[in-house]
Every structure is written in C-alpha cells, then in structure tokens.
C-alpha atoms as a PDB file:
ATOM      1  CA  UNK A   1      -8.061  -4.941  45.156  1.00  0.00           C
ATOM      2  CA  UNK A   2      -6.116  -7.911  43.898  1.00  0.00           C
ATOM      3  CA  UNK A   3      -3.052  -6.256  42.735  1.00  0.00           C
ATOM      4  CA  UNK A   4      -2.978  -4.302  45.847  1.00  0.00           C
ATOM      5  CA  UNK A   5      -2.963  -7.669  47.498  1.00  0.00           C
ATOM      6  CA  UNK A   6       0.182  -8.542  45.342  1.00  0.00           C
ATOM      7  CA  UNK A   7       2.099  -5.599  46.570  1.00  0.00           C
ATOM      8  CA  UNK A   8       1.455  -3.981  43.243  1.00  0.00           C
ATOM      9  CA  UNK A   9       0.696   0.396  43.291  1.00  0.00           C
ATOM     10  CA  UNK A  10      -2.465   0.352  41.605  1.00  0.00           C
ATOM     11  CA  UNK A  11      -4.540   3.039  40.076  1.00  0.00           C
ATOM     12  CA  UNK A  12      -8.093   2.838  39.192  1.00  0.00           C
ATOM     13  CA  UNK A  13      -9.083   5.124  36.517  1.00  0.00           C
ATOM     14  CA  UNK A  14     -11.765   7.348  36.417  1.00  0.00           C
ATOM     15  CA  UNK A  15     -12.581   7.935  32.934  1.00  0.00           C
ATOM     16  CA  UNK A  16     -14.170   5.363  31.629  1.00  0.00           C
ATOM     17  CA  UNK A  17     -14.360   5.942  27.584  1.00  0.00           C
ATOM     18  CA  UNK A  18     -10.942   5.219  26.021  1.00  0.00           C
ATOM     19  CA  UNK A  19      -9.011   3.477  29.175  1.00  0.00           C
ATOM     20  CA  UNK A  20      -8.321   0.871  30.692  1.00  0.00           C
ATOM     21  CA  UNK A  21     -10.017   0.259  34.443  1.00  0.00           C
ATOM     22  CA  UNK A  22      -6.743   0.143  36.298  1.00  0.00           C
ATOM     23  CA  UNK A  23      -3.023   0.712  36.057  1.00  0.00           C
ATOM     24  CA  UNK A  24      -0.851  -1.605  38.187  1.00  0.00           C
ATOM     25  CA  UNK A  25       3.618  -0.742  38.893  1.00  0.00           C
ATOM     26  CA  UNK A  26       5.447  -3.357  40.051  1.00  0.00           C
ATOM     27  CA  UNK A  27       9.014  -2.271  41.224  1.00  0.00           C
ATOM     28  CA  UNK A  28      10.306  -3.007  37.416  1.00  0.00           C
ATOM     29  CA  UNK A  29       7.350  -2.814  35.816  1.00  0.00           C
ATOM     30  CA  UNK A  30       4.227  -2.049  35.132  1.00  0.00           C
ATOM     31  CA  UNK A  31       0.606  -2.937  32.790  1.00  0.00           C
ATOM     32  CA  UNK A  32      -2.270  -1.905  32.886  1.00  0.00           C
ATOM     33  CA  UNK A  33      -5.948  -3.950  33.289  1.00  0.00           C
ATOM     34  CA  UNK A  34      -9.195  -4.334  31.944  1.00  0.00           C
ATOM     35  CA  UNK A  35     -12.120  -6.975  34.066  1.00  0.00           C
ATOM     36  CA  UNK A  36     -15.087  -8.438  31.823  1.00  0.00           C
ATOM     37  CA  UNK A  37     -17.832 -10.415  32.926  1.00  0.00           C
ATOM     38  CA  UNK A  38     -21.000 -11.382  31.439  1.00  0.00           C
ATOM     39  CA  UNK A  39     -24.354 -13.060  31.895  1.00  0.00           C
ATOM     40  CA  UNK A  40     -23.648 -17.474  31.715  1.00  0.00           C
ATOM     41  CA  UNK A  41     -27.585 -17.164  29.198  1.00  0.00           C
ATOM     42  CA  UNK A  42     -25.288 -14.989  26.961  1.00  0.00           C
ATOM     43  CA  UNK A  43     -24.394 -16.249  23.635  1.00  0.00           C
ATOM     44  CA  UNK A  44     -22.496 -15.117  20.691  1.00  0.00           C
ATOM     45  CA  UNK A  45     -20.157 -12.914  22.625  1.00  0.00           C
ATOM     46  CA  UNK A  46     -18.180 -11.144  20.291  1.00  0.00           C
ATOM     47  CA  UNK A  47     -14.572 -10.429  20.080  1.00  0.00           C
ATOM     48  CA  UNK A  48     -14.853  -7.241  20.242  1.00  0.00           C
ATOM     49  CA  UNK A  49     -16.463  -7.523  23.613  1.00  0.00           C
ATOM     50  CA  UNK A  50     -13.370  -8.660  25.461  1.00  0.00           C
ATOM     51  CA  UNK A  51     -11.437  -6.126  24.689  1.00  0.00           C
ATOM     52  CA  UNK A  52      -7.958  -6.821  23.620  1.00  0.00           C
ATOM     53  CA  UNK A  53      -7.434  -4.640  20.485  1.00  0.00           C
ATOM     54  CA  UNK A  54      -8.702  -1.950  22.266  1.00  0.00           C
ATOM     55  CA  UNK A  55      -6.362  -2.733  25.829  1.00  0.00           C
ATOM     56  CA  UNK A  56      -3.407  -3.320  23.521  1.00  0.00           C
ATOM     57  CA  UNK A  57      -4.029   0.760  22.765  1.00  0.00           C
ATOM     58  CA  UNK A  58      -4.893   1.721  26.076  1.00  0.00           C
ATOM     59  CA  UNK A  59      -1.077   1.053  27.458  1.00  0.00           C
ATOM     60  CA  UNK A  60      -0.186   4.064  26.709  1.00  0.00           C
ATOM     61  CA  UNK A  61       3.712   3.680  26.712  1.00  0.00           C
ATOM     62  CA  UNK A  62       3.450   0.438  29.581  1.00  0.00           C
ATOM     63  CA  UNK A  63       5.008  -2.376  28.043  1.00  0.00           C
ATOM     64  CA  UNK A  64       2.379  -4.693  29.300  1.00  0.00           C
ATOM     65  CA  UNK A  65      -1.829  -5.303  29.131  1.00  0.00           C
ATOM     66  CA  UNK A  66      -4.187  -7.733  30.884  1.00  0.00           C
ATOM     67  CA  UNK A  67      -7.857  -8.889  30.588  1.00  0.00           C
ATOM     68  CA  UNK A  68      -9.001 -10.915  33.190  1.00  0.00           C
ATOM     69  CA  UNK A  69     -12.465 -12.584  32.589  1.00  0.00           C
ATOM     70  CA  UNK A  70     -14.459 -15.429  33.966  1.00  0.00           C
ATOM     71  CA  UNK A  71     -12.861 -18.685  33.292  1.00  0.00           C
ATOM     72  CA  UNK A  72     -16.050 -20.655  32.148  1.00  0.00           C
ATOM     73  CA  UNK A  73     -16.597 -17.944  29.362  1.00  0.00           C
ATOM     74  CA  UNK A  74     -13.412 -17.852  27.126  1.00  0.00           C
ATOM     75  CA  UNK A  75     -13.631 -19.691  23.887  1.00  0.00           C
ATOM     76  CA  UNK A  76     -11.692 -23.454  24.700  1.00  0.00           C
ATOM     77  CA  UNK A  77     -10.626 -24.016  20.788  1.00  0.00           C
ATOM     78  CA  UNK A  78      -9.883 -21.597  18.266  1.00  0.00           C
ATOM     79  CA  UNK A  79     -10.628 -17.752  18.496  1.00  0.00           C
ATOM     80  CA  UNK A  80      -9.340 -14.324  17.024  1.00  0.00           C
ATOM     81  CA  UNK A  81      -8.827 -13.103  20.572  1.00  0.00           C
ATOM     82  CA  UNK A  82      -6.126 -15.237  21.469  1.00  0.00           C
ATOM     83  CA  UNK A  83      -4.410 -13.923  17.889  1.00  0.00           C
ATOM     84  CA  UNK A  84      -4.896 -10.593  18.940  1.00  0.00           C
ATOM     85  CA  UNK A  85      -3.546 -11.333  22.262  1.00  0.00           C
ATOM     86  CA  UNK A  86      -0.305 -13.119  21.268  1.00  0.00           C
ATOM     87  CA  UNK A  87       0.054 -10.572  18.187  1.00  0.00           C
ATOM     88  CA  UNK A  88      -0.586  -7.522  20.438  1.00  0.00           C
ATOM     89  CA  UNK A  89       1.543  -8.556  23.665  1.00  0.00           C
ATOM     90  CA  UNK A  90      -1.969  -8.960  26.075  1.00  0.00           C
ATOM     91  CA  UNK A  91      -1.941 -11.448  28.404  1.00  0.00           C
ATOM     92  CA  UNK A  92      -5.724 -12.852  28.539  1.00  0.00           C
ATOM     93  CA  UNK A  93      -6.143 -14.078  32.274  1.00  0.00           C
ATOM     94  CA  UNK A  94      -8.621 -15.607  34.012  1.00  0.00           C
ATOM     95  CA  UNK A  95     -10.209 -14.813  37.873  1.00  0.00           C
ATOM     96  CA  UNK A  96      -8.972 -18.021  38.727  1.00  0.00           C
ATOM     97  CA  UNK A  97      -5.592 -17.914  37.479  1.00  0.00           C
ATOM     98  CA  UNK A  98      -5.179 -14.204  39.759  1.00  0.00           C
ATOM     99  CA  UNK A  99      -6.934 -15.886  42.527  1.00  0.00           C
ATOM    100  CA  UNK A 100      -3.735 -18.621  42.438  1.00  0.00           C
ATOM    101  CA  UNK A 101      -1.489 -15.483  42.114  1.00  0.00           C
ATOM    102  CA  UNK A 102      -2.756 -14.368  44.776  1.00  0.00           C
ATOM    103  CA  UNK A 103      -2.731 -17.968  47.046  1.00  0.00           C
ATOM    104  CA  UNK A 104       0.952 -18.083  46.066  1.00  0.00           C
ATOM    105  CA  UNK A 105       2.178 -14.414  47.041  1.00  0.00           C
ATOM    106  CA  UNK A 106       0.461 -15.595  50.279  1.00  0.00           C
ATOM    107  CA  UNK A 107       2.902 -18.889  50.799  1.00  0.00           C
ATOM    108  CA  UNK A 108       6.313 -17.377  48.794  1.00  0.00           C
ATOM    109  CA  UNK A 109       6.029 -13.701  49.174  1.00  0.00           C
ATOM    110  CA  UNK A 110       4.301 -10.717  47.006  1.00  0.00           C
ATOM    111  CA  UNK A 111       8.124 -10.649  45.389  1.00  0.00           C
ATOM    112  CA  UNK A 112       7.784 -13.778  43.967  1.00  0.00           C
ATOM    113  CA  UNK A 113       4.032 -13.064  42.850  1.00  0.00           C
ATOM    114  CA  UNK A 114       5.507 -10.179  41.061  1.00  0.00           C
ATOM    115  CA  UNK A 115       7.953 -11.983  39.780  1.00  0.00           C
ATOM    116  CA  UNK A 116       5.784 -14.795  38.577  1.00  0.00           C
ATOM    117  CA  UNK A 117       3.606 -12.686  36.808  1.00  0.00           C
ATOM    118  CA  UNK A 118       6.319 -10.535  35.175  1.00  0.00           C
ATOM    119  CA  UNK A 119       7.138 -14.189  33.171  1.00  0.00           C
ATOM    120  CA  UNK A 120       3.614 -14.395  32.502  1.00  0.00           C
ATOM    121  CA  UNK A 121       3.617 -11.098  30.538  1.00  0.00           C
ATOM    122  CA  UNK A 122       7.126 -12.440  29.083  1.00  0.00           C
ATOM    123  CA  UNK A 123       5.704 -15.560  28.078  1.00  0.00           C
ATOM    124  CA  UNK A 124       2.907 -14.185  25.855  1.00  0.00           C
ATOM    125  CA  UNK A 125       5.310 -11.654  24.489  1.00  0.00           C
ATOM    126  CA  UNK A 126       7.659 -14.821  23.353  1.00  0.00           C
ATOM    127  CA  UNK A 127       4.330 -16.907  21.796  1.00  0.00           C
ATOM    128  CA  UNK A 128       3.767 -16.868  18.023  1.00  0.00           C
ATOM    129  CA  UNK A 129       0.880 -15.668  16.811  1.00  0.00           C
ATOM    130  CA  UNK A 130      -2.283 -18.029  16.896  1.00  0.00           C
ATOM    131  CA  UNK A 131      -5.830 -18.547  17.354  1.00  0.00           C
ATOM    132  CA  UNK A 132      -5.529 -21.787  19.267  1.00  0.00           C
ATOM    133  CA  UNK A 133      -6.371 -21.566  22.730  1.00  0.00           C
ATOM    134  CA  UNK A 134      -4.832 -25.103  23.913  1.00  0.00           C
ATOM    135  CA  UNK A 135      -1.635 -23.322  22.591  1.00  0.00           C
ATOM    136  CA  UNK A 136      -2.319 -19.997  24.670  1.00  0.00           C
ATOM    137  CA  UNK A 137      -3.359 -21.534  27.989  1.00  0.00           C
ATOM    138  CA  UNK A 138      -0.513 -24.542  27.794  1.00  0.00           C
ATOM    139  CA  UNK A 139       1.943 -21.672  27.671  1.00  0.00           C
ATOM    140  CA  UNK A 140       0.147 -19.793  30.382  1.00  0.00           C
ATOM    141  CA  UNK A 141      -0.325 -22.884  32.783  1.00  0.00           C
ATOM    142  CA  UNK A 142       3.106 -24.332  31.935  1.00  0.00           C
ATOM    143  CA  UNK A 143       4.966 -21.019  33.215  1.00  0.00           C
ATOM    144  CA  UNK A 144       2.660 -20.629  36.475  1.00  0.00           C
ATOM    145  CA  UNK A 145       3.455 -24.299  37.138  1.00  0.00           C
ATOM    146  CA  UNK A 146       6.953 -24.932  36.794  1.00  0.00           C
ATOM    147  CA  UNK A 147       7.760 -21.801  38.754  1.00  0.00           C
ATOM    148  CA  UNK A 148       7.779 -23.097  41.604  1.00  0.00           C
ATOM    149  CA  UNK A 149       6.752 -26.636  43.484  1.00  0.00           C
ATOM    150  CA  UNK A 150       4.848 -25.036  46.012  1.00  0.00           C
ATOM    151  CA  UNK A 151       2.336 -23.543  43.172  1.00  0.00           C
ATOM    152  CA  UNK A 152       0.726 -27.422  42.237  1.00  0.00           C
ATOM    153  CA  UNK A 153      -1.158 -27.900  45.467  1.00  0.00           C
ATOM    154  CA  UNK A 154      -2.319 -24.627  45.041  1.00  0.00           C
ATOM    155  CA  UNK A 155      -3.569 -25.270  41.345  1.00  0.00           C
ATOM    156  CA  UNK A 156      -5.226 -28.491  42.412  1.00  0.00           C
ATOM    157  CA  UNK A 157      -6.871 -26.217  45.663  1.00  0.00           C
ATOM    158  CA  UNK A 158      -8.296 -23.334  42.766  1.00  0.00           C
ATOM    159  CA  UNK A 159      -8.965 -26.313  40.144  1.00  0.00           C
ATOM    160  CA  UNK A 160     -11.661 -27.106  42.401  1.00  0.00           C
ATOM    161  CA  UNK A 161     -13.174 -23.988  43.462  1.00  0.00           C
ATOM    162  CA  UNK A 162     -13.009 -23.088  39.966  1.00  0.00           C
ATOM    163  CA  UNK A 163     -15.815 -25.971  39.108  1.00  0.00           C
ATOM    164  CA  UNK A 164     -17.949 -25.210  42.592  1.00  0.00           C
ATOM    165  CA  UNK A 165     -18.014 -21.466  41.371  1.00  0.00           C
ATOM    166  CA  UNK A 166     -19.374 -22.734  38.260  1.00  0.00           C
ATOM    167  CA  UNK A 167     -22.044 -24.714  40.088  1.00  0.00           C
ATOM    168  CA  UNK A 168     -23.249 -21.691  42.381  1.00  0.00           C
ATOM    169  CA  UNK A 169     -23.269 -19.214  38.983  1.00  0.00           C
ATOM    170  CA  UNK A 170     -25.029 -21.528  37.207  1.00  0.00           C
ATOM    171  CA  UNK A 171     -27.908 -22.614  40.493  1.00  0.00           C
ATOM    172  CA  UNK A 172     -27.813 -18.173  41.265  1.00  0.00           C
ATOM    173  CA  UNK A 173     -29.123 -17.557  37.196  1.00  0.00           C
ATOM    174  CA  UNK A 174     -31.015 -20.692  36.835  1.00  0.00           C
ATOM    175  CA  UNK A 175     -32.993 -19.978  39.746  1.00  0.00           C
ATOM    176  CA  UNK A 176     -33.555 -16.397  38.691  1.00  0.00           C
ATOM    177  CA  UNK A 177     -34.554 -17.494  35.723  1.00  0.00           C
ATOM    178  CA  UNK A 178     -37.015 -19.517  37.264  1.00  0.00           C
ATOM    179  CA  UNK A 179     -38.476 -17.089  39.227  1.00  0.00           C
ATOM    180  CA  UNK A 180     -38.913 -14.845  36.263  1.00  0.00           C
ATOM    181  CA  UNK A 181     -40.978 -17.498  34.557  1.00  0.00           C
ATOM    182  CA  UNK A 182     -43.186 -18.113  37.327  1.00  0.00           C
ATOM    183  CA  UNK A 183     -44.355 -14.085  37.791  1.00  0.00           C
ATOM    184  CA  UNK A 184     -44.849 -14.745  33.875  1.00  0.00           C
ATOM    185  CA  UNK A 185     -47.104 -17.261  34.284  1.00  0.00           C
ATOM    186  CA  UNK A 186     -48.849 -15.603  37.175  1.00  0.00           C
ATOM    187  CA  UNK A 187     -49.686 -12.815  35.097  1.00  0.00           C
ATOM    188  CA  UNK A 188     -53.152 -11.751  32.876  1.00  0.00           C
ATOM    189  CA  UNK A 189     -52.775 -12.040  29.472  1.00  0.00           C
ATOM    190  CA  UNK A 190     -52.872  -8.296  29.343  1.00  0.00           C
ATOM    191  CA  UNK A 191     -49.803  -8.423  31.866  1.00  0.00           C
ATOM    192  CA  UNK A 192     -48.265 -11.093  30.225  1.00  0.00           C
ATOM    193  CA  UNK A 193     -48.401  -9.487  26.797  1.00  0.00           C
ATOM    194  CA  UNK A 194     -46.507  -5.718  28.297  1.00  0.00           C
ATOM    195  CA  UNK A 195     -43.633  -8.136  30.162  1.00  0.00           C
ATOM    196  CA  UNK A 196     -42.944 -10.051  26.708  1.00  0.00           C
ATOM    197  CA  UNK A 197     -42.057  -7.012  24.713  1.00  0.00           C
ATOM    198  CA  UNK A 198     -39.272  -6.427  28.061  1.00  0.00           C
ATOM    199  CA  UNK A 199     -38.456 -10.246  28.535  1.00  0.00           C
ATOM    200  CA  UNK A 200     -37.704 -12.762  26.063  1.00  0.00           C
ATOM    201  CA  UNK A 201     -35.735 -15.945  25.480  1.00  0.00           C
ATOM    202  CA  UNK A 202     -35.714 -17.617  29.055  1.00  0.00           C
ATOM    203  CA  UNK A 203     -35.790 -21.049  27.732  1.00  0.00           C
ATOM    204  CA  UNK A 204     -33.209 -20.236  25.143  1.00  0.00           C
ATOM    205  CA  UNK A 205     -31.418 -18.471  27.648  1.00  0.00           C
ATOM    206  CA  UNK A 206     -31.864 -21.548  30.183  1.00  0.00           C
ATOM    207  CA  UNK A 207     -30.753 -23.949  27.923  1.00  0.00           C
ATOM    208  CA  UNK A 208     -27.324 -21.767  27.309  1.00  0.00           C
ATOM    209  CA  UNK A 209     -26.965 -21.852  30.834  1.00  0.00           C
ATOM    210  CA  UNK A 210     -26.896 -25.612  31.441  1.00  0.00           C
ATOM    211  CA  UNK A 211     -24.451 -26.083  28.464  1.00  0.00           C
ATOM    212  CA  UNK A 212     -21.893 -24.382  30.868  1.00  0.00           C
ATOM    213  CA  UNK A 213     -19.072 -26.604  32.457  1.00  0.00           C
ATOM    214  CA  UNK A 214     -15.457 -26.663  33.373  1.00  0.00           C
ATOM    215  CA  UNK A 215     -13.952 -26.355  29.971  1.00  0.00           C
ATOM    216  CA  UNK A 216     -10.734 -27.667  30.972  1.00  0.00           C
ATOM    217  CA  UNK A 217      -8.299 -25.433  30.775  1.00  0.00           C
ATOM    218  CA  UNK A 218      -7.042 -25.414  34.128  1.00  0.00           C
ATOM    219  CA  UNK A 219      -6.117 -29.232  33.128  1.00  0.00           C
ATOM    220  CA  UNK A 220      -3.927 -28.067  30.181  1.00  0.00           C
ATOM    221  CA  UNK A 221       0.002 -28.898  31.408  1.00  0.00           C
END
C-alpha cells in the first residue's frame, strides 16, 4: 500500500457502508482515505460520486481527509467538489500526485514525505472557499514544488507517465469496446436483439473516450 510505502501505519477498514477505505498515522498526525475510479466512457459523474461531503464525516475526530482519484477524471474548471473540499478541510489528490509522494520519500526520506504531505493537508485547510479548480490545484502543485528542489525532476518524470497512462487507459477501453461491437455484429438478429437490452451506448461511450486528454493540471505552477 502507498502509505505503507511512506512510512505511514495504515489501516484498511472493513466495513464498507459509512467509512472511509483506510486510516493512515503519521508520527503527528493522522487522516483518513477514500480511492475512486471510474470507467474513461463515463459521463456526467456526479458530485456526489467522489465523495467529499461524505469523507469530510467519515474522520471521525482525525483532523485530516483525502480522496485520491484518477487524474484525467477531475473536473479542470469550476466544480462544487473543490468548494466542498476547501470548505470541509479534504484534500482532493490525484494517483499521480501520491505516485510523486512516493518518488520523493524514495530520494529525501519517508520523513520528509510525511512532512510534505502534512503541508498539503495545511495548505487546503488555509484556502478560501471556491469552486475553481486552477485555484485548488495551483495551491496544491505550488506547495509540492517549492518544497524542495529535488521534487521538479521528479514532477517532470510523473508529468509524463501521467499522459502515457492516459494513452494505455484509453487503447485498454477502446479496444474493449471494439471487441464488444464486433460479437454484436456477429450475432442473429434474435441474438443481437437479447444483448441490446444488456449493452447500449458504445459509440456514445467511444466517443467520450477519445475526448479524454491530459487536462493540464500537472502544468499549473
């Protein structure tokens, strides 16, 4: 586990309805964390689905939260979950801003990691409250860079993995997708008929798919 890897005690708990996945303690404090993922042909994803209302009452007594979630699927402009996040004291993260976390406890130490992400929490307690995400992830990239000199090579390093792991997600659903279309096709129209009330909306769901791209925000300093 990640935090494990950061020389964080973590706990991941069992009960599922009403808590968050893990709890992480750092030596002077502690948070606990939520992971979301969903499919790149998903649209509409409400805010409700990421969580933060509901991770900002799962602390229970920790002074911190965190969601961590795909970076390619957070809103890039203006959305309610970054007001809920900067209202409620959660810090929104991305996999690719913990998989830098975790690059840098590897060069400086899992202190400094610790550390590092202790400001991070800080830094979204301190931010007033907004919808704008430029705002959020300036703050949020700002604090992870001038930490320390070491981290920019680093950032450039996950900046581009970041944009290949967007590439492979995209060829993995696309070609899935694909494949799906073609046992369509290859089916009777009886077949076909049965499989249409189950499967719906490829090209819809293809075209969502291709509309995905770096959205930037690892380039917001």
């Amino acid at each position: 586990m990640t935090y494990t890897a950061l020389g964080l005690k973590s706990l991941v708990l069992k009960e599922r309805a009403g808590a968050a996945d893990v709890e992480a303690f750092a030596k002077d404090y502690s948070f606990v964390a939520d992971a979301k993922a969903f499919r790149l042909s998903r649209t509409a994803k409400n805010q409700k689905d990421f969580k933060v209302q509901a991770m900002h009452g799962w602390k229970r007594g920790k002074p911190y939260a965190m969601v961590v979630c795909p970076i390619y699927q957070l809103p890039t402009s203006s959305s309610q979950i970054y007001q809920q996040a900067t209202t409620q004291n959660v810090c929104i993260f991305t996999y690719s801003h913990l998989a830098l976390l975790l690059s840098y406890s590897e060069v400086e130490g899992q202190a400094k990691a610790q550390q590092l992400l202790k400001k991070i929490f800080d830094t979204i307690q301190a931010l007033n409250p907004s919808k704008n995400a430029s705002d959020y992830w300036l703050a949020i990239n700002k604090t992870m860079l001038t930490f320390s000199k070491k981290i920019q090579s680093l950032w450039d390093i996950e900046k581009g993995v970041a944009t290949e792991s967007i590439a492979v997600a995209k060829d993995e659903a696309l070609t899935f997708l694909a494949q799906e279309r073609e046992k369509i096709m290859r089916m009777s129209h009886k077949e076909a008929l049965k499989e249409l009330i189950k499967v719906h909306k490829i090209e819809s769901r293809i075209k969502t798919i291709n509309t995905i791209s770096d959205n930037g925000l690892f380039t917001l300093k």
